[in-house]
C-alpha atoms as a PDB file:
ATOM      1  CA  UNK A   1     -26.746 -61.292 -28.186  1.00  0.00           C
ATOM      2  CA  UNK A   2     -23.280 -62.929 -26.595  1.00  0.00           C
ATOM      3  CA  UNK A   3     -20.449 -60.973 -26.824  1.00  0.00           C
ATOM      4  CA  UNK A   4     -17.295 -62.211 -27.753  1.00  0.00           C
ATOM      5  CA  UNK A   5     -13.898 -61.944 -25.529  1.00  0.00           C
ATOM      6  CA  UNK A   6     -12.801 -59.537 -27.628  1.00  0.00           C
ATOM      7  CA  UNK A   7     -15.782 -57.472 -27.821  1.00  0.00           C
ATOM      8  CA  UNK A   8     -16.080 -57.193 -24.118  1.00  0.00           C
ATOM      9  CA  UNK A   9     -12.610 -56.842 -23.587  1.00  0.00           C
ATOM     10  CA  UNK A  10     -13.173 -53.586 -25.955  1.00  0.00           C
ATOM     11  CA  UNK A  11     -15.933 -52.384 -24.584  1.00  0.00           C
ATOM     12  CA  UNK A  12     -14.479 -52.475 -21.169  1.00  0.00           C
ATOM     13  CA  UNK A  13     -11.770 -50.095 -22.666  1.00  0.00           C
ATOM     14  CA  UNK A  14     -14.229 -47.908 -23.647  1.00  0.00           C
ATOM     15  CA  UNK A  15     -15.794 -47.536 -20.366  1.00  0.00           C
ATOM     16  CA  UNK A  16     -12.790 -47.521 -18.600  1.00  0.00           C
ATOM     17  CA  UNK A  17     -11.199 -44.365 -20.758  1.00  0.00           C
ATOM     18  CA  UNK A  18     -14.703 -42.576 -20.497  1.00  0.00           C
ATOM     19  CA  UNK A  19     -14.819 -43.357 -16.686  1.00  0.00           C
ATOM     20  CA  UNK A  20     -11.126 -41.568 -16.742  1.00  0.00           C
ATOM     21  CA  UNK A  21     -11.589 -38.942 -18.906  1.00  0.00           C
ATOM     22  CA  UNK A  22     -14.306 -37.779 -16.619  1.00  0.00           C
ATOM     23  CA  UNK A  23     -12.389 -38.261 -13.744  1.00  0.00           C
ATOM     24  CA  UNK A  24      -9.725 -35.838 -14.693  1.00  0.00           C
ATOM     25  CA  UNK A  25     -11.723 -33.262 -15.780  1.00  0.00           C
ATOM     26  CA  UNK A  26     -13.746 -33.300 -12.317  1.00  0.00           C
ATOM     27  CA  UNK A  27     -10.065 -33.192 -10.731  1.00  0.00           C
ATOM     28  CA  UNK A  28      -9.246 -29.994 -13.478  1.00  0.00           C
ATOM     29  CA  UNK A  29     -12.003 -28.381 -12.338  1.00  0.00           C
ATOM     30  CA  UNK A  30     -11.768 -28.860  -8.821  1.00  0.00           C
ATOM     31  CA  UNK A  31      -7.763 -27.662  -9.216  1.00  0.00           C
ATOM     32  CA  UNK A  32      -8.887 -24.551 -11.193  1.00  0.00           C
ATOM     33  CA  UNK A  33     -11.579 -23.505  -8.534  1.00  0.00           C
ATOM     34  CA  UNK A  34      -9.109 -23.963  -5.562  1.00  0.00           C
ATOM     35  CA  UNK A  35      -6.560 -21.684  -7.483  1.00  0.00           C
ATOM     36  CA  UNK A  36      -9.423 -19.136  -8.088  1.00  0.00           C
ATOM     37  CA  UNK A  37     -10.083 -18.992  -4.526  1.00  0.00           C
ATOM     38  CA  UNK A  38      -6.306 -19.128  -3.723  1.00  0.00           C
ATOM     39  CA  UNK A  39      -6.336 -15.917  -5.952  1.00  0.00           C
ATOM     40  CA  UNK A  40      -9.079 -13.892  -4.311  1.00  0.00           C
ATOM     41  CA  UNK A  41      -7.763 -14.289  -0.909  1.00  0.00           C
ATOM     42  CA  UNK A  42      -4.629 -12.731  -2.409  1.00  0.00           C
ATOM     43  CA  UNK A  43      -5.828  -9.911  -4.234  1.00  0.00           C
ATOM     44  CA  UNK A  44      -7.773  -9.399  -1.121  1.00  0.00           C
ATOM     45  CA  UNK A  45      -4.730  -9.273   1.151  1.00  0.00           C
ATOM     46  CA  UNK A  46      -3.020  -7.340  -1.305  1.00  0.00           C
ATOM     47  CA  UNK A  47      -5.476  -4.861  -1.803  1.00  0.00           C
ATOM     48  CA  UNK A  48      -6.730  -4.735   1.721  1.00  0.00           C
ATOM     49  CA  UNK A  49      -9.885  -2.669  -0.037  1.00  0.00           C
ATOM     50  CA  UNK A  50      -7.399   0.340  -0.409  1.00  0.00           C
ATOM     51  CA  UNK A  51      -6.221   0.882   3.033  1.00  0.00           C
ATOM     52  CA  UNK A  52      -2.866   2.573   3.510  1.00  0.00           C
ATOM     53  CA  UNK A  53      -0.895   1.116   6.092  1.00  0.00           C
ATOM     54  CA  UNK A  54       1.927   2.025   8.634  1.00  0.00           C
ATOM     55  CA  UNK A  55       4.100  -0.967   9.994  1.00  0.00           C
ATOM     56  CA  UNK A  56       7.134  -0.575  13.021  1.00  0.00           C
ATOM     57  CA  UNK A  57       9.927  -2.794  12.476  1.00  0.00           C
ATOM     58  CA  UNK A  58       9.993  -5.273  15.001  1.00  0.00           C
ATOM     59  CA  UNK A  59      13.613  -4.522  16.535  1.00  0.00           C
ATOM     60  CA  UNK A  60      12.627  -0.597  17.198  1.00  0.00           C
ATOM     61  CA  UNK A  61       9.325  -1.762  18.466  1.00  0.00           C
ATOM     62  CA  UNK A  62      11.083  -4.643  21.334  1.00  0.00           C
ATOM     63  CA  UNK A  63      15.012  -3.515  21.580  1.00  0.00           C
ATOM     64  CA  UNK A  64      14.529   0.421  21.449  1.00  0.00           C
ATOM     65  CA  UNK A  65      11.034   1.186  22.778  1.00  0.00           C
ATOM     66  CA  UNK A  66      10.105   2.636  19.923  1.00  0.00           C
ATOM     67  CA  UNK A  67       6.092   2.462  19.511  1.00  0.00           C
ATOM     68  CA  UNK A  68       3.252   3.987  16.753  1.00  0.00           C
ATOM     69  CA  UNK A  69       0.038   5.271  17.968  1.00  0.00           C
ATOM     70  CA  UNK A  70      -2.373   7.612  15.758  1.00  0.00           C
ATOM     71  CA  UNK A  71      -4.260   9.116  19.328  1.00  0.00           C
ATOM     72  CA  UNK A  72      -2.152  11.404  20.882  1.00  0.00           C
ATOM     73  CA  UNK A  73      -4.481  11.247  24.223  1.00  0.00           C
ATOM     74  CA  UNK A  74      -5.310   7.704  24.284  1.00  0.00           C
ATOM     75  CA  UNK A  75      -2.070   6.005  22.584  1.00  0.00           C
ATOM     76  CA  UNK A  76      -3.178   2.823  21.488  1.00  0.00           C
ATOM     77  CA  UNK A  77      -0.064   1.254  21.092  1.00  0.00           C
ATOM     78  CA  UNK A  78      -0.392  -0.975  17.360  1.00  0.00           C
ATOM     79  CA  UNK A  79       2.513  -2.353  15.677  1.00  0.00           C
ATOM     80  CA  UNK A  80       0.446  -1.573  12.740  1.00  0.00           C
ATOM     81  CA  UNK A  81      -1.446   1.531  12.215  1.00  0.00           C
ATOM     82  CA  UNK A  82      -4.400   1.480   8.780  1.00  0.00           C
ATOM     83  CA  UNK A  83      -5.744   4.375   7.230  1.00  0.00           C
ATOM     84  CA  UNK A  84      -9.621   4.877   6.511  1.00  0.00           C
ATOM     85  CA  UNK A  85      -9.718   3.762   2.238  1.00  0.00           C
ATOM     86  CA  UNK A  86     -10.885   6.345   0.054  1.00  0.00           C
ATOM     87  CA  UNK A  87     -12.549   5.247  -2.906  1.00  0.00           C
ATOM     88  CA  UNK A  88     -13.429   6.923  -6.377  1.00  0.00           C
ATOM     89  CA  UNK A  89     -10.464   9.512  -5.919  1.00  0.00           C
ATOM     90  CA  UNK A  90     -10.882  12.409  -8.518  1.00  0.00           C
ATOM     91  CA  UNK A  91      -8.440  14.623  -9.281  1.00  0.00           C
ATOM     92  CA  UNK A  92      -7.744  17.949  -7.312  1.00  0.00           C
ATOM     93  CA  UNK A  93      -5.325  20.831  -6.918  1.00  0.00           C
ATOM     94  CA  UNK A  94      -3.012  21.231  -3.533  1.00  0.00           C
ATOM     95  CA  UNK A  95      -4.278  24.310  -3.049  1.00  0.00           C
ATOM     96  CA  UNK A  96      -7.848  23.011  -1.892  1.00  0.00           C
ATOM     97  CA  UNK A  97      -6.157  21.037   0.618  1.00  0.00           C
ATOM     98  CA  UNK A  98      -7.330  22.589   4.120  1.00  0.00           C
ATOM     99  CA  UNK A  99      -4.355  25.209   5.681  1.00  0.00           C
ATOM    100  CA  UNK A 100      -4.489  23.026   8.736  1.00  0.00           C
ATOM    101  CA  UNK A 101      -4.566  19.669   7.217  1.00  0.00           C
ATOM    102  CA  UNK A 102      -1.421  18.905   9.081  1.00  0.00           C
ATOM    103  CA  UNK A 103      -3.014  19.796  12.679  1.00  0.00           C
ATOM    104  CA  UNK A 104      -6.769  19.244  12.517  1.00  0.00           C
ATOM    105  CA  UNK A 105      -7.105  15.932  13.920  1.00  0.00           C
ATOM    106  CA  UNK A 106      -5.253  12.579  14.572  1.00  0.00           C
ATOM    107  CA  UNK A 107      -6.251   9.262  12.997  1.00  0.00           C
ATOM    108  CA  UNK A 108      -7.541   9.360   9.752  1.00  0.00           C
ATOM    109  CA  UNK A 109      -9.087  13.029   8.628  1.00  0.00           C
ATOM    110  CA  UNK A 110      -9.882  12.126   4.736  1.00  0.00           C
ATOM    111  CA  UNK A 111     -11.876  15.043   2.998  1.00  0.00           C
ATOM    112  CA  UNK A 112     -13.017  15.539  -0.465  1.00  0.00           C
ATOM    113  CA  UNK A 113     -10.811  13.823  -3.027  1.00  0.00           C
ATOM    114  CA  UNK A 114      -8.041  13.076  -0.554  1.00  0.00           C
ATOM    115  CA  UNK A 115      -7.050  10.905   2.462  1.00  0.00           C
ATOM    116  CA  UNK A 116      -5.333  12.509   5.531  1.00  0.00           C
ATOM    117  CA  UNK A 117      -3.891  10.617   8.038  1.00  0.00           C
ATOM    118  CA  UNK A 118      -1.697  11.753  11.372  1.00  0.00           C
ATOM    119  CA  UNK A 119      -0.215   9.158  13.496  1.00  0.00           C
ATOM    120  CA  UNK A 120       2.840   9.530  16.099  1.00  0.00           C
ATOM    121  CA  UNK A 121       5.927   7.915  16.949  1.00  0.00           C
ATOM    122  CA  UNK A 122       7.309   8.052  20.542  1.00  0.00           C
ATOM    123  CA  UNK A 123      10.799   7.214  22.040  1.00  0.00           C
ATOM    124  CA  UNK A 124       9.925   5.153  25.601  1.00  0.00           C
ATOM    125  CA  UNK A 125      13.658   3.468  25.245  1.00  0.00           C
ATOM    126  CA  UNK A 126      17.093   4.753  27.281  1.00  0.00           C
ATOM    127  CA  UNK A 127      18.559   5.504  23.749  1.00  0.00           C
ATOM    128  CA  UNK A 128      18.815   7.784  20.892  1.00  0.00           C
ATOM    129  CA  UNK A 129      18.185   6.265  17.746  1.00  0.00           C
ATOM    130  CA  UNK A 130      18.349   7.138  14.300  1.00  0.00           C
ATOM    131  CA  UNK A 131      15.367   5.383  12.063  1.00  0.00           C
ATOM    132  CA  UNK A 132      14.144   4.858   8.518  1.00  0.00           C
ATOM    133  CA  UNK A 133      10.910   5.357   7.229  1.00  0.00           C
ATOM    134  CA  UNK A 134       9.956   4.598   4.097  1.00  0.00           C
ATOM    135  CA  UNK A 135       6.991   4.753   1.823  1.00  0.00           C
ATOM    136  CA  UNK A 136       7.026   1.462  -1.253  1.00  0.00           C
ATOM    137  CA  UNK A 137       4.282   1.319  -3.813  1.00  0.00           C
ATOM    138  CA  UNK A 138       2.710  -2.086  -4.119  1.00  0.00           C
ATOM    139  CA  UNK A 139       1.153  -2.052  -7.150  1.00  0.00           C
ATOM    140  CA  UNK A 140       0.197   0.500  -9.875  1.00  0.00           C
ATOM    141  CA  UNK A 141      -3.097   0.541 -12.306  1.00  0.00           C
ATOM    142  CA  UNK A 142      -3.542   2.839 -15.325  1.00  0.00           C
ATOM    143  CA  UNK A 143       0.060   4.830 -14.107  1.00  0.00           C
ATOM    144  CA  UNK A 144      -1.969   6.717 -11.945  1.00  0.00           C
ATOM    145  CA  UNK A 145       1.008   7.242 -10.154  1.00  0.00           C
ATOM    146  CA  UNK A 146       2.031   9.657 -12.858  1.00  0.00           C
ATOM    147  CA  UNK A 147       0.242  12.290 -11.133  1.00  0.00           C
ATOM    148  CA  UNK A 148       0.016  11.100  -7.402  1.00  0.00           C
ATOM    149  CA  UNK A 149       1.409  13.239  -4.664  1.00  0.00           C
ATOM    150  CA  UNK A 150       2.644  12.070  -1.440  1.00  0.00           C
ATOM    151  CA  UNK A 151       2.581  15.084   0.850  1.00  0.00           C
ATOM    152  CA  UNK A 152       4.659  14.210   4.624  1.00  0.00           C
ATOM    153  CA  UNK A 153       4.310  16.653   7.307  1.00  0.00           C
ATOM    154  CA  UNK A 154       6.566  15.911   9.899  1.00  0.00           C
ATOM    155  CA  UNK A 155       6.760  17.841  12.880  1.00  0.00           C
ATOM    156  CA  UNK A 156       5.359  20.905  10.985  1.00  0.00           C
ATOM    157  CA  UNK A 157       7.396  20.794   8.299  1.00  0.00           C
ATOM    158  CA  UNK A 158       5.772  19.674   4.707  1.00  0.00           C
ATOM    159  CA  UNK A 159       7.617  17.546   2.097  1.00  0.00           C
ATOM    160  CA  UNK A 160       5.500  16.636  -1.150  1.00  0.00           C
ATOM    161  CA  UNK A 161       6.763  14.086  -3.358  1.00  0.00           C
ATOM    162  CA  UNK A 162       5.752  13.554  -7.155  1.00  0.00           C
ATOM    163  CA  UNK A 163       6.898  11.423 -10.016  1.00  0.00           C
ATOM    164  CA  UNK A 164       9.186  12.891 -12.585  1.00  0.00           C
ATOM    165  CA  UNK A 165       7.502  15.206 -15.080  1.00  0.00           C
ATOM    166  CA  UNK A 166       7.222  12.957 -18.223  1.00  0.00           C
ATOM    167  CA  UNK A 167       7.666  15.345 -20.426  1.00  0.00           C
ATOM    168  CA  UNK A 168      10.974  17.075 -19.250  1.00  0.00           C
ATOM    169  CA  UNK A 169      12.087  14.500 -16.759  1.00  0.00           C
ATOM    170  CA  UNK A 170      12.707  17.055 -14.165  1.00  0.00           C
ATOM    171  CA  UNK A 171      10.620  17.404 -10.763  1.00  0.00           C
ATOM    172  CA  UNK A 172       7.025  18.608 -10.665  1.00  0.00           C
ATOM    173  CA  UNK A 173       6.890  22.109  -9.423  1.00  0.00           C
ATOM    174  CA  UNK A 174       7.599  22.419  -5.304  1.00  0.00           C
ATOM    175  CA  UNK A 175       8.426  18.576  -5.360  1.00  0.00           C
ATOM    176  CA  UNK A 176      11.100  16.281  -3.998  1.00  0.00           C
ATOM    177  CA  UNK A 177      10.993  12.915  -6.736  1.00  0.00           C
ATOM    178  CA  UNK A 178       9.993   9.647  -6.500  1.00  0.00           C
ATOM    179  CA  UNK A 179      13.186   7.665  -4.477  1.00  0.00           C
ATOM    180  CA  UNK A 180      12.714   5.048  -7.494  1.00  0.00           C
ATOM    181  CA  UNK A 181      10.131   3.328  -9.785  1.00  0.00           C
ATOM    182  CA  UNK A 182       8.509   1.542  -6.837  1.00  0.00           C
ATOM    183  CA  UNK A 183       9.505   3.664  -3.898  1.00  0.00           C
ATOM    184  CA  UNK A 184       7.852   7.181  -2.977  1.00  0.00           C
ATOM    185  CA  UNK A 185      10.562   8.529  -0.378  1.00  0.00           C
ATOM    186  CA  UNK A 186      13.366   7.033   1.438  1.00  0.00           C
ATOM    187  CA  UNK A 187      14.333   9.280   4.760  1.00  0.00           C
ATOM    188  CA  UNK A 188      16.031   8.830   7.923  1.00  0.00           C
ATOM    189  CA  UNK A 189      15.653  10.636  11.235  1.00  0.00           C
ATOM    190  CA  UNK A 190      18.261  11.346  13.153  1.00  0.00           C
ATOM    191  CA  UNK A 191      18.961  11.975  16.913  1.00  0.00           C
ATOM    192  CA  UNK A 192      15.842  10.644  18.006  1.00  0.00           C
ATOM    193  CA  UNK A 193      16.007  11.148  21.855  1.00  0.00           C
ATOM    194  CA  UNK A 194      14.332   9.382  25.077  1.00  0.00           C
ATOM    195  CA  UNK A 195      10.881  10.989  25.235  1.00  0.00           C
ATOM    196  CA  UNK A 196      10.902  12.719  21.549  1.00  0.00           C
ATOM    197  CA  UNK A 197       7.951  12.302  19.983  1.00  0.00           C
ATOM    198  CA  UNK A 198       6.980  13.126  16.462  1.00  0.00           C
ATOM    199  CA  UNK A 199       4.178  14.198  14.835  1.00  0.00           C
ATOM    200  CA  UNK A 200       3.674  12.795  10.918  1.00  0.00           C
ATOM    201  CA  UNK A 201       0.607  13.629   8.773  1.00  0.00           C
ATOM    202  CA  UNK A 202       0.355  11.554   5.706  1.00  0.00           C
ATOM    203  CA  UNK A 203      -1.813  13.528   2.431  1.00  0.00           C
ATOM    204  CA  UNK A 204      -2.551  11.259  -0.743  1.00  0.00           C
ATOM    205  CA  UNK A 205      -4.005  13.046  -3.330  1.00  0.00           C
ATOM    206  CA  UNK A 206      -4.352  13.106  -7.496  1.00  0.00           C
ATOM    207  CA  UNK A 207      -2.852  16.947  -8.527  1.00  0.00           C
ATOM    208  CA  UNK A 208      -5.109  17.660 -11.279  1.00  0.00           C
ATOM    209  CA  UNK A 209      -2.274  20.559 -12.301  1.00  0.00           C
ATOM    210  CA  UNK A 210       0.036  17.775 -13.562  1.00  0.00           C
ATOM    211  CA  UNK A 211       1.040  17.493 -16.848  1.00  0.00           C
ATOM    212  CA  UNK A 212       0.771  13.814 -17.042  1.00  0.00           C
ATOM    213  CA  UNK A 213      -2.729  13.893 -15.109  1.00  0.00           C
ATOM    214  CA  UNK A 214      -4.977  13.081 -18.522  1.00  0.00           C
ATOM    215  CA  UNK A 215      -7.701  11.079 -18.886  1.00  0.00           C
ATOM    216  CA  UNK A 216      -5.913   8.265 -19.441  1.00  0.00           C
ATOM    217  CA  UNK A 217      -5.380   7.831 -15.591  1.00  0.00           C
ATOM    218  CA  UNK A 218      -9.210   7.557 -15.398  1.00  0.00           C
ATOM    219  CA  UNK A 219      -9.622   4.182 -13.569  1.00  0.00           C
ATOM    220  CA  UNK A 220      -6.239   4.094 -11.777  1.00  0.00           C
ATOM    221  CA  UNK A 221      -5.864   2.577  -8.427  1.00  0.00           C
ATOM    222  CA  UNK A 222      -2.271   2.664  -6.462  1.00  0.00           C
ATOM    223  CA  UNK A 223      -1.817   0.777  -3.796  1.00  0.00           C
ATOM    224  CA  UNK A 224       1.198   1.466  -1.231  1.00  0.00           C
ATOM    225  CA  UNK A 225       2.524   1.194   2.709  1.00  0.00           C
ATOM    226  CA  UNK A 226       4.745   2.849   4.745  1.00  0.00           C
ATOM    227  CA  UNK A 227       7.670   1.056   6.884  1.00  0.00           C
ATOM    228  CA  UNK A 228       9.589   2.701   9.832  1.00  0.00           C
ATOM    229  CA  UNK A 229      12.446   0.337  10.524  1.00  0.00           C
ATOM    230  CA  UNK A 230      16.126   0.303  12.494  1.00  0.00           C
ATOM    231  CA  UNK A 231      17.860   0.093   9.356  1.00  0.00           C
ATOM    232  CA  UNK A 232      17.571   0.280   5.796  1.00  0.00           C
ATOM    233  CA  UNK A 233      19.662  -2.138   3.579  1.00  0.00           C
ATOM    234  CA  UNK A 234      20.065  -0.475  -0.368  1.00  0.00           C
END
């Protein structure tokens, strides 16, 4: 059977708007896969599978000699230092933590329920500098944070930091609070002389005596990093 001009013309059409329908949905397709991908590698540098992390600030590190290292007899010199992940975190009380938790050993020293990690920073510069170091939390499931501590031991001396209670808004017992909503402690050290070095032991732990630690926090992940830096701008 002959088809007419117009027929073919129309069929033509048809083939044609099939021909691009299909072509755009391949190219949908293909643009939703590459932003799926684009997503995991994001989550996965985000999430670094839990690790916390310590980071120098680049002007200590090259104008004041300032250096990290988490080995006080081999000093590995990193301008980045990465504690071991601890996964499946349940809650605890501080007073299981280990009396020597501060001293026991350098690197990472995570025990049951908890990570531990001791690292050092050294003067090698001509100067005395003050410095920052901070502690910002990247991201928050479930509020776990509600009943996180943040425990800093530095040179000997132990600081624990804790949300507000949420029930009387005043700090958990033997606490220092929360700098802000997304930042866990905001300190400076002063004086910090040619050949100082000192000592910091990081403890991350769920306190299982906190009010706000219910089992709605079952599930929770934090994830957070540390900064030591020259200066810190408000």
């Amino acid at each position: 059977m002959k088809m007419t001009k117009f027929e073919f013309e129309r069929a033509s059409k048809k083939i044609f708007r099939r021909d691009l329908r299909i072509k755009i949905i391949r190219l949908a397709l293909l643009i939703l896969l590459l932003m799926l991908i684009l997503l995991y590698f994001i989550l996965s540098i985000i999430y670094d599978a839990g690790h916390f992390t310590i980071s120098l600030d680049r002007n200590l590190s090259w104008e004041k000699g300032i250096i990290i290292y988490d080995n006080l007899n081999e000093k590995k010199v990193s301008k980045k230092l990465e504690a071991t992940a601890y996964n499946g975190m349940d809650n605890i009380s501080i007073d299981w933590l280990p009396e020597n938790i501060d001293t026991e050993s350098d690197g990472s020293h995570n025990g049951d329920n908890y990570i531990a990690y001791t690292f050092y920073i050294e003067n090698e510069g001509k100067d005395t500098v003050n410095y920052w170091y901070t502690t910002l939390i990247d991201d928050v499931i479930l509020n776990i944070d509600e009943a996180i501590r943040f425990m800093v031991y530095l040179n000997g001396e132990q600081t624990v930091y804790a949300k507000l209670n949420g029930f009387t808004e005043e700090p958990e017992k033997d606490t220092k609070a929360f700098y802000s909503e997304d930042t866990v402690m905001l300190e400076c050290r002063q004086d910090f002389k040619p050949g100082d070095v000192d000592r910091f032991t990081i403890v991350i732990f769920v306190e299982g005596d906190d009010p706000d630690c219910t089992n709605a926090l079952l599930g929770g992940e934090i994830k957070m990093h540390m900064d030591i830096t020259e200066e810190h701008v408000d």
